[in-house]
C-alpha atoms as a PDB file:
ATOM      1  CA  UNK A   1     -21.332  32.580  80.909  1.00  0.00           C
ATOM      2  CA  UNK A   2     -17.606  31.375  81.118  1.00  0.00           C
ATOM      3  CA  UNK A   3     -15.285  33.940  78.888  1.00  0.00           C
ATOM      4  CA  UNK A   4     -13.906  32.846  75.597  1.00  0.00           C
ATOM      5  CA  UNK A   5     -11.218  34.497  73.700  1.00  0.00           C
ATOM      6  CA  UNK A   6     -11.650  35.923  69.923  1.00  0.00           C
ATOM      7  CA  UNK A   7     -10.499  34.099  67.347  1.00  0.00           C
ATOM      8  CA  UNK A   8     -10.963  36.696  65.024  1.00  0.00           C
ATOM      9  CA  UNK A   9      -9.381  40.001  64.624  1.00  0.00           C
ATOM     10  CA  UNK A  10     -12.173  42.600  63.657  1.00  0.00           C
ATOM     11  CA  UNK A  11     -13.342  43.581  60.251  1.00  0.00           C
ATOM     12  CA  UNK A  12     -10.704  43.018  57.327  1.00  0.00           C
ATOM     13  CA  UNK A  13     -13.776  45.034  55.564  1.00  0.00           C
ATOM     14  CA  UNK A  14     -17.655  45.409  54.512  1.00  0.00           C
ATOM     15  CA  UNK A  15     -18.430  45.769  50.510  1.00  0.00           C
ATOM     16  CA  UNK A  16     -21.018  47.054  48.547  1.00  0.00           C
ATOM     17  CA  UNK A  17     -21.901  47.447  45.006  1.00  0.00           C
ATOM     18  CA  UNK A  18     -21.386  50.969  43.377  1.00  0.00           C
ATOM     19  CA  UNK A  19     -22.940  51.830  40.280  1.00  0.00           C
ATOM     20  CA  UNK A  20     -21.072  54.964  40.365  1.00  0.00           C
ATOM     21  CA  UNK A  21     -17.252  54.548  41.030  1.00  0.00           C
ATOM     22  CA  UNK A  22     -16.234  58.443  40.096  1.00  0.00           C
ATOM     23  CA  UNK A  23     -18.353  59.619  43.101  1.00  0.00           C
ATOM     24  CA  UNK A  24     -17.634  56.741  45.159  1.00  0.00           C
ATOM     25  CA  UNK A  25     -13.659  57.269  44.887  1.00  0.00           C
ATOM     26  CA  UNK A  26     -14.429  61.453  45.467  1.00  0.00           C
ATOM     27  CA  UNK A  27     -16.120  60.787  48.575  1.00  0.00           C
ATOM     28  CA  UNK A  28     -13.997  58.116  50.388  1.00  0.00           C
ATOM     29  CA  UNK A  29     -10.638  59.103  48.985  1.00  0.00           C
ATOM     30  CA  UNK A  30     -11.240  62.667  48.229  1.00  0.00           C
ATOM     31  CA  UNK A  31     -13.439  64.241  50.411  1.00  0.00           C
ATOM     32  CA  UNK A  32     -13.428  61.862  53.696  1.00  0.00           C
ATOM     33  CA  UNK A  33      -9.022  61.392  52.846  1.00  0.00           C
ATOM     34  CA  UNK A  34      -9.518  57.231  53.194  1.00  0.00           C
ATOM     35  CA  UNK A  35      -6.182  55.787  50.967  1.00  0.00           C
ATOM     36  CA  UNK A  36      -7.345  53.498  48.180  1.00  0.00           C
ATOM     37  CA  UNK A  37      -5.348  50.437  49.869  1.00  0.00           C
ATOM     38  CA  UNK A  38      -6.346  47.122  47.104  1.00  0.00           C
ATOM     39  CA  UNK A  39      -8.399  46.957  44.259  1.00  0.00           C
ATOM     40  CA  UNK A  40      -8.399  43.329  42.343  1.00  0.00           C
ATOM     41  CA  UNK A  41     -10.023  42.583  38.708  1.00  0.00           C
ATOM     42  CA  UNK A  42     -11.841  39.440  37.573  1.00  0.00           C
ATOM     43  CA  UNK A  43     -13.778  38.331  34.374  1.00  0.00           C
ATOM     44  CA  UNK A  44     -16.603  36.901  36.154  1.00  0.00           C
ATOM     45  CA  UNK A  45     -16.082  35.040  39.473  1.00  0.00           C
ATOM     46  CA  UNK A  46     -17.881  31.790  40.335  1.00  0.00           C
ATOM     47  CA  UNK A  47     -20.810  31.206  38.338  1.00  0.00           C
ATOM     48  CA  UNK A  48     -20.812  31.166  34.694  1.00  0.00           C
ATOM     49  CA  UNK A  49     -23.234  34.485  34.114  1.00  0.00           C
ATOM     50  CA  UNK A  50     -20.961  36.348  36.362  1.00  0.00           C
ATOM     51  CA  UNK A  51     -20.334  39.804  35.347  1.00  0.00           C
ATOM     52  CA  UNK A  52     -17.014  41.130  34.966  1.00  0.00           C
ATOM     53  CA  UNK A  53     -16.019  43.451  38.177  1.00  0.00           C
ATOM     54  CA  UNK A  54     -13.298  45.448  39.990  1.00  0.00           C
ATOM     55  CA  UNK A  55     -13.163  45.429  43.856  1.00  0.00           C
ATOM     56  CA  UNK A  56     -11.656  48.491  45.505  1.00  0.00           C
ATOM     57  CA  UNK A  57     -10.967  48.933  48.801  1.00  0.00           C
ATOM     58  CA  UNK A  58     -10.179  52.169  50.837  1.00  0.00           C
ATOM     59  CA  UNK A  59      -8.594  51.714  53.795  1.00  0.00           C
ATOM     60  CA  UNK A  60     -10.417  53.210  56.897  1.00  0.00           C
ATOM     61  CA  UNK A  61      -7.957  52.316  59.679  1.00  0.00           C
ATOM     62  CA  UNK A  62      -7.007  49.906  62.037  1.00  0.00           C
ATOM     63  CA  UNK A  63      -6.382  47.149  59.544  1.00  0.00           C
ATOM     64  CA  UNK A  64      -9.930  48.082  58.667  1.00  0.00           C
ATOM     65  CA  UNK A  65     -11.541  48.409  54.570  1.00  0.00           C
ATOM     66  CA  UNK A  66     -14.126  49.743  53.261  1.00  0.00           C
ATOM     67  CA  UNK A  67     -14.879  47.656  49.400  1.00  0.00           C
ATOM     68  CA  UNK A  68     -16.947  48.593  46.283  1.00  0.00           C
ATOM     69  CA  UNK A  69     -17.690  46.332  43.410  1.00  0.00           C
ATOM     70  CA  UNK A  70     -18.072  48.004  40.149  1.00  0.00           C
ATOM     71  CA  UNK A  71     -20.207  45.323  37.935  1.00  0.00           C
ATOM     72  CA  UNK A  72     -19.350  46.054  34.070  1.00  0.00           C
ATOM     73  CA  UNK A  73     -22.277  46.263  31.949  1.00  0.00           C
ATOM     74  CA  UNK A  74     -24.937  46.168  35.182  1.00  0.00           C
ATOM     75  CA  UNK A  75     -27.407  48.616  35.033  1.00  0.00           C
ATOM     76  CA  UNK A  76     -28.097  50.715  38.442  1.00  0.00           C
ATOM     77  CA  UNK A  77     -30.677  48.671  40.865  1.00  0.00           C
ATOM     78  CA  UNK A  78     -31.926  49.953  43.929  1.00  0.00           C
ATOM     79  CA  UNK A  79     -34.333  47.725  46.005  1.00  0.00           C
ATOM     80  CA  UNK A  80     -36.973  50.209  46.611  1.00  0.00           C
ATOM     81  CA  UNK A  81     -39.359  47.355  48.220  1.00  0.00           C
ATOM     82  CA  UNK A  82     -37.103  47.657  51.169  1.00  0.00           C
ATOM     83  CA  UNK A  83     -38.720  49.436  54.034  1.00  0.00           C
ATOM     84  CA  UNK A  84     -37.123  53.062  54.718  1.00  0.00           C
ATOM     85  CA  UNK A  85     -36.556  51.707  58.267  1.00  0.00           C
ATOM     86  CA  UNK A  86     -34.389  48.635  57.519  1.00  0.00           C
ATOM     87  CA  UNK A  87     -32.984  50.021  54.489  1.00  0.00           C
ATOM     88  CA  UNK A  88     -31.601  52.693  57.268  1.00  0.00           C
ATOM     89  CA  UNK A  89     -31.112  50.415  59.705  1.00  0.00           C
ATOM     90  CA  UNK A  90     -27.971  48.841  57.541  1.00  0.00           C
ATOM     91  CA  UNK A  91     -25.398  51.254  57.886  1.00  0.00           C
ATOM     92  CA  UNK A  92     -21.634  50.982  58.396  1.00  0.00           C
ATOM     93  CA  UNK A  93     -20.305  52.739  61.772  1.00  0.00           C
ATOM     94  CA  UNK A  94     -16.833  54.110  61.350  1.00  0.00           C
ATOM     95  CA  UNK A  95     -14.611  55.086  64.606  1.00  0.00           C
ATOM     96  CA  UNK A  96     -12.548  58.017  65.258  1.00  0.00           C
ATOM     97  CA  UNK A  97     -10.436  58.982  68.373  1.00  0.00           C
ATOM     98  CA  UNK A  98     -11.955  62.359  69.370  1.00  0.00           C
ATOM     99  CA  UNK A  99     -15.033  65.153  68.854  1.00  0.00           C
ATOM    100  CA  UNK A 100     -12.865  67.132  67.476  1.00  0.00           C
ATOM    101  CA  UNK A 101     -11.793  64.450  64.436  1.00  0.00           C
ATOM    102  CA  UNK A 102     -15.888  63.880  64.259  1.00  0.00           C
ATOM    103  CA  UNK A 103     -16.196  68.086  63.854  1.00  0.00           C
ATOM    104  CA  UNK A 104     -13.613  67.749  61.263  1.00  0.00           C
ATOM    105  CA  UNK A 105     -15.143  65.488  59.094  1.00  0.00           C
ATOM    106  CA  UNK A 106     -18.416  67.205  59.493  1.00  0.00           C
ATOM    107  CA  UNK A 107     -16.237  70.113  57.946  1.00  0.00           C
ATOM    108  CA  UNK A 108     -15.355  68.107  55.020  1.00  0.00           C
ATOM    109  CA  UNK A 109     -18.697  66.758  54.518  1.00  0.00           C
ATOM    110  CA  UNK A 110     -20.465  69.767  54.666  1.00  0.00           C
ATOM    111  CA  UNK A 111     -18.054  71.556  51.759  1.00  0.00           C
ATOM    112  CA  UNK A 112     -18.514  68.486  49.961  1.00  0.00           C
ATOM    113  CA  UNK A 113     -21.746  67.604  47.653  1.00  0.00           C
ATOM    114  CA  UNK A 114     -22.695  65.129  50.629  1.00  0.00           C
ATOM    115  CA  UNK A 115     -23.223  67.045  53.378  1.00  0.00           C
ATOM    116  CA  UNK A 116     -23.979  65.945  56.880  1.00  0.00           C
ATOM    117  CA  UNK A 117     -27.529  65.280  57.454  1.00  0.00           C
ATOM    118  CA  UNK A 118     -27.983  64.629  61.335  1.00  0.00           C
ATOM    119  CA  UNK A 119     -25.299  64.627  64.399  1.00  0.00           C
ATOM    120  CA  UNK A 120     -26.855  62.745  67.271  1.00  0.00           C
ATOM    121  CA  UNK A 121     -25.365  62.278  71.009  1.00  0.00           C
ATOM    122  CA  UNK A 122     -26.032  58.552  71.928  1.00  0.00           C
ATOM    123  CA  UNK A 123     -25.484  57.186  75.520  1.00  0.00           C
ATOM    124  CA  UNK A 124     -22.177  56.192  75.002  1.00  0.00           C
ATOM    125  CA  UNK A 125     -20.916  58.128  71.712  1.00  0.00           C
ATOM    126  CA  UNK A 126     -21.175  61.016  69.368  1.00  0.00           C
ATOM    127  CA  UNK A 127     -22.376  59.974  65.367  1.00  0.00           C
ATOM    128  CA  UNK A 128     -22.270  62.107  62.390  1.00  0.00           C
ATOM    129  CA  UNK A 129     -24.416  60.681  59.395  1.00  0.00           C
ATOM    130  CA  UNK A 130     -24.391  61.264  55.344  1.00  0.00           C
ATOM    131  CA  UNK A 131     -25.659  58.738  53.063  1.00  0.00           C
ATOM    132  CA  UNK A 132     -22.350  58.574  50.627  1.00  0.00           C
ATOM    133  CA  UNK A 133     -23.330  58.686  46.806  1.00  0.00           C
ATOM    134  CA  UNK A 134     -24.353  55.069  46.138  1.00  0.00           C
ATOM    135  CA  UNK A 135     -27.575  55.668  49.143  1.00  0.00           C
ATOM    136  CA  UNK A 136     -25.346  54.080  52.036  1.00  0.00           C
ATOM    137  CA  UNK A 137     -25.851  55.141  54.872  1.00  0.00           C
ATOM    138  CA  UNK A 138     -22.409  55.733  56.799  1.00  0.00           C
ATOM    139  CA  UNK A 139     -22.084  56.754  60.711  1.00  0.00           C
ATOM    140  CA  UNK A 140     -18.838  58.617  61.750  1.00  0.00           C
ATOM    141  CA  UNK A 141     -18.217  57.886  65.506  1.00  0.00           C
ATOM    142  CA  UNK A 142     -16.651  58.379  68.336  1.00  0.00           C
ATOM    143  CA  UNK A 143     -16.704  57.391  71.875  1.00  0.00           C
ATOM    144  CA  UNK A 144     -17.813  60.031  74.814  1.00  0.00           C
ATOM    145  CA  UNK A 145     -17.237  57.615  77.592  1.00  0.00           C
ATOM    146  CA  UNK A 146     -15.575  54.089  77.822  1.00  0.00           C
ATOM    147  CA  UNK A 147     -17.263  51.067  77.827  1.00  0.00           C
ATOM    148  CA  UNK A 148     -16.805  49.145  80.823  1.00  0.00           C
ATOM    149  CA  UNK A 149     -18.519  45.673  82.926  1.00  0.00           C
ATOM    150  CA  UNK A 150     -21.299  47.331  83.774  1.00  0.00           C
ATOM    151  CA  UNK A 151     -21.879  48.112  80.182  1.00  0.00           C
ATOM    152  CA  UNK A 152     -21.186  44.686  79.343  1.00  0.00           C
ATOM    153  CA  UNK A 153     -23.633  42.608  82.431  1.00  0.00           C
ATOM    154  CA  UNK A 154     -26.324  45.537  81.199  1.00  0.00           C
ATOM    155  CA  UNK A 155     -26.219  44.241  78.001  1.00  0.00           C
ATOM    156  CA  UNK A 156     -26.056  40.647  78.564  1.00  0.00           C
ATOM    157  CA  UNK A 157     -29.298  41.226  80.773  1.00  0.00           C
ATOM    158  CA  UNK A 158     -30.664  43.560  77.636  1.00  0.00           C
ATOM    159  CA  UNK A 159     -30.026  40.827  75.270  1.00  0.00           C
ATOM    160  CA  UNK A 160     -31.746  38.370  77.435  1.00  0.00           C
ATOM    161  CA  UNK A 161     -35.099  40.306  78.162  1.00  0.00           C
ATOM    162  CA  UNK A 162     -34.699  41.012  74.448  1.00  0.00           C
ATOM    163  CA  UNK A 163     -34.766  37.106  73.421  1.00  0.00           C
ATOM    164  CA  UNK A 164     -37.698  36.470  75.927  1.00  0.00           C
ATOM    165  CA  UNK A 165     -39.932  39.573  74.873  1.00  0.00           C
ATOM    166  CA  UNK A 166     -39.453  38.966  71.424  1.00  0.00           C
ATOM    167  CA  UNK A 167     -40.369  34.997  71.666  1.00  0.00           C
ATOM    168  CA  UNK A 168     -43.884  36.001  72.678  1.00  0.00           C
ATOM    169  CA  UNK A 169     -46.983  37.252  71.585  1.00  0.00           C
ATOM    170  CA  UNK A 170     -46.994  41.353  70.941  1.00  0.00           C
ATOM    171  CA  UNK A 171     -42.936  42.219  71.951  1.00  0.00           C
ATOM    172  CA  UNK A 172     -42.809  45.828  73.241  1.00  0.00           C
ATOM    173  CA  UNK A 173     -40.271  48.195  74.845  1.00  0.00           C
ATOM    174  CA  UNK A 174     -42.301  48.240  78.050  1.00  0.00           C
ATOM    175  CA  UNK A 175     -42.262  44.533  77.938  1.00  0.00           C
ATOM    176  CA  UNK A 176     -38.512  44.347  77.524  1.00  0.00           C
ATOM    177  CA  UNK A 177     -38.029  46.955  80.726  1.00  0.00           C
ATOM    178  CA  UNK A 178     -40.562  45.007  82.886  1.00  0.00           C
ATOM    179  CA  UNK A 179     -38.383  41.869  82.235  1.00  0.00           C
ATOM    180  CA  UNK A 180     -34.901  43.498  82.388  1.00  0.00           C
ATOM    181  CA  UNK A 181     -36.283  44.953  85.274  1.00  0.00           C
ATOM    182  CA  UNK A 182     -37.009  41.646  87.095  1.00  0.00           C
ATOM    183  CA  UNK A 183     -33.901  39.934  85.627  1.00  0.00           C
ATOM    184  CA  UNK A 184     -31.985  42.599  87.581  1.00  0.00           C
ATOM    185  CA  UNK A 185     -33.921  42.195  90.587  1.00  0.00           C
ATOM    186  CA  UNK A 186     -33.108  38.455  90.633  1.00  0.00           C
ATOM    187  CA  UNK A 187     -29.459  38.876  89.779  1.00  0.00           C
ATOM    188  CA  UNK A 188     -29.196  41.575  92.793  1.00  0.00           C
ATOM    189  CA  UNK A 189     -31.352  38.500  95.172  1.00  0.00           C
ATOM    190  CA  UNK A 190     -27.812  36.825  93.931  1.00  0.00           C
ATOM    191  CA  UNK A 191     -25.698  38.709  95.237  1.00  0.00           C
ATOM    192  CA  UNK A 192     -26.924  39.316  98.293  1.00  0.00           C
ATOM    193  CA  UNK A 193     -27.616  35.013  99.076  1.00  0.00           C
ATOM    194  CA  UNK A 194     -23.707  35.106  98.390  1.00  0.00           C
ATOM    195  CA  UNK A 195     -22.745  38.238 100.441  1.00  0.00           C
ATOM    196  CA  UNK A 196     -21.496  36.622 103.880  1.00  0.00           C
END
């Protein structure tokens, strides 16, 4: 597949409601040091019944927010239909430059009343995790090795065995290998056609 360039430029940010703005502002400003950077005010927005809100943003680098709406009069709601697994699965991933950055603000979190809760070595990267005072849950990263092309073909041929697997009956893991597995094996066949 021919390369395209972006058109776009990243995240400008990712928002979530916060029935709780004192903690919220303690933990991103306070205790993990992100700047407030915008905050706007409305009476309503939209449609009619719209509640009255501010929208704060902390600024977590790289041109990059963070954004909380504060609802007036809105009572706390928590979907607790959501499976534990996908409401876990939605997290927000934020990148630092270095372990020792990620071992500082496992410091800070752990002498804060959100301590970290689990610090897991992935293939690629290091992650802290907390869930921050609204139930979030919010990754601190950083990079152990750089991603490269092989990282990228692996994961175009991932992707692919993915989209196969799951389009037929009873997807599985082993499924997904045994087709990666022969997706590689015809992309090598290739190579080796075009090899003079």
């Amino acid at each position: 597949m021919p390369e395209r360039p972006h058109l776009v430029r990243g995240v400008d940010h990712a928002a979530f409601p916060t029935f709780d703005p004192a903690a919220t502002v303690h933990f991103y400003r306070d205790v993990l040091g992100f700047p407030v950077a915008h905050a706007i005010t409305a009476v309503g927005w939209g449609p009619a019944q719209h509640p009255d809100f501010v929208h704060f943003f902390f600024d977590i680098g790289g041109g990059d927010r963070i954004a909380f709406f504060y609802y007036f009069g809105t009572e706390p709601y928590r979907d607790d239909e959501v499976p534990r697994l996908l409401a876990e699965a939605r997290h927000l991933a934020i990148h630092v430059d270095s372990v020792e950055v990620l071992d500082d603000y496992q410091r800070r979190l752990d002498g804060s009343p959100w301590p970290c809760e689990m610090r897991v070595p992935h293939e690629t990267l290091e992650s802290i995790y907390v869930h921050d005072p609204n139930g979030y849950l919010i990754e601190l990263t950083c990079p152990t090795r750089m991603l490269g092309e092989a990282d990228r073909e692996d994961g175009e041929l991932t992707v692919e065995a993915l989209l196969e697997v799951a389009a037929a009956p009873d997807p599985s893991i082993a499924k997904l290998w045994s087709r990666k597995a022969e997706l590689i094996a015809r992309t090598a066949e290739r190579l080796v056609e075009v090899t003079p």
